[in-house]
Protein backbone atom coordinates (compact mmCIF):
# COMPACT_ATOMS: atom_id res chain seq x y z
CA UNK A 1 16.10 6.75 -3.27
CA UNK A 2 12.84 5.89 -2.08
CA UNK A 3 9.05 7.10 -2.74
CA UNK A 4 7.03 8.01 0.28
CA UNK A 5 3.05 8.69 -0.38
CA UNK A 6 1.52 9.50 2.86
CA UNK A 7 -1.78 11.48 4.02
CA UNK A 8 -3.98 8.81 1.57
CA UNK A 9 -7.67 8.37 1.79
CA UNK A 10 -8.59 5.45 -0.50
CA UNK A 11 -12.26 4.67 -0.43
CA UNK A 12 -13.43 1.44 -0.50
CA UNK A 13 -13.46 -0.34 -4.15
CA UNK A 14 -11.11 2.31 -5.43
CA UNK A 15 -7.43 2.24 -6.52
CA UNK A 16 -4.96 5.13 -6.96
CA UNK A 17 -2.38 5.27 -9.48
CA UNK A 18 1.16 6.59 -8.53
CA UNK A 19 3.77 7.44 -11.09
CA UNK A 20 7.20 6.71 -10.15
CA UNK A 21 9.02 8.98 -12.61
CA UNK A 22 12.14 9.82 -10.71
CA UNK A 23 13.14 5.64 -11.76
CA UNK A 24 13.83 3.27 -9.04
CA UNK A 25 18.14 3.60 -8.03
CA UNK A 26 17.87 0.17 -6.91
CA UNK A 27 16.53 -1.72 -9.96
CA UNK A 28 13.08 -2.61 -10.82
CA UNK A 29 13.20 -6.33 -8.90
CA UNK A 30 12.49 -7.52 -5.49
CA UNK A 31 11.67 -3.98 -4.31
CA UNK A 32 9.62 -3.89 -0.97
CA UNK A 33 6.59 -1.95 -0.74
CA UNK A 34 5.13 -1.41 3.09
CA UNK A 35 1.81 0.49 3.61
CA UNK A 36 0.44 1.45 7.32
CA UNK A 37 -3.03 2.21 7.95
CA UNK A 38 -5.26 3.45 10.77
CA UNK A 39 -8.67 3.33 12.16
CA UNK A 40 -9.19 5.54 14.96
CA UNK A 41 -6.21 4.51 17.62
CA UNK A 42 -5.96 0.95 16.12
CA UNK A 43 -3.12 0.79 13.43
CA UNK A 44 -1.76 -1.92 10.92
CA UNK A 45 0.92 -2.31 8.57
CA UNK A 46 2.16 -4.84 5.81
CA UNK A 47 4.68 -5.39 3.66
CA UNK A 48 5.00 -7.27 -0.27
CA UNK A 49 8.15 -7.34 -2.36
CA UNK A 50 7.18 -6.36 -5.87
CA UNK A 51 8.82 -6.68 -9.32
CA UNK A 52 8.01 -3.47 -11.69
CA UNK A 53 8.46 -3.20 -14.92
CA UNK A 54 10.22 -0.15 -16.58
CA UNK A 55 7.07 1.30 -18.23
CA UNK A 56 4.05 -0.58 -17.51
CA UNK A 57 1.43 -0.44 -14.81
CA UNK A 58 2.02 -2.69 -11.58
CA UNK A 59 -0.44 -3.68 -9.17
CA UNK A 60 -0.01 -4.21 -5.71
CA UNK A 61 -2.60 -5.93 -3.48
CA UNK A 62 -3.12 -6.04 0.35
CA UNK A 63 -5.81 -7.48 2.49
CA UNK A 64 -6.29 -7.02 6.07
CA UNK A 65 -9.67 -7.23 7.82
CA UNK A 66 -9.53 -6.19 11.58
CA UNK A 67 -11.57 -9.20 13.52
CA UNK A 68 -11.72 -7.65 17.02
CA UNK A 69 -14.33 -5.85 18.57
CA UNK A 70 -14.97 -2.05 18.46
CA UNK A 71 -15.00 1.14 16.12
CA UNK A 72 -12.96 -1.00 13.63
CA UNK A 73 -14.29 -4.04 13.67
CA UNK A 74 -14.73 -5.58 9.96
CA UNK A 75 -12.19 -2.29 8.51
CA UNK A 76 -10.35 -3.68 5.76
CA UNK A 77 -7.73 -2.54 3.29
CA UNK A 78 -7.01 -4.44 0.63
């Protein structure tokens, strides 16, 4: 079983809180979390292995800043 959360528009300096109620099949350790992201036709993704905790609030960080010229030039997620 695994959570999907797609269609997200995080603004800069924000966070979003997801609650993962149906539990996690696999355990709570070593569990891979990938997120993709676009900017007009340029896309990135990245990937973190994660330990949760039955419970209690995890957070997850990314960073990516795109360094090449164009519409997203300086775009980050984080």
């Amino acid at each position: 079983m695994g959570y999907e959360f797609s269609n997200l528009n995080i603004e800069f300096g924000s966070s979003q809180t997801f609650s993962l109620n149906k539990g996690m099949s696999g355990g709570y350790s070593n569990i891979n979390v990938d997120i993709n992201f676009t900017c007009g036709t340029r896309s990135w993704s990245a990937s973190n292995t994660v330990n949760f905790k039955q419970g209690d609030v995890t957070t997850i960080n990314f960073l990516h800043c795109d360094s090449t010229l164009g519409y997203c030039r300086g775009v980050c997620f984080e």
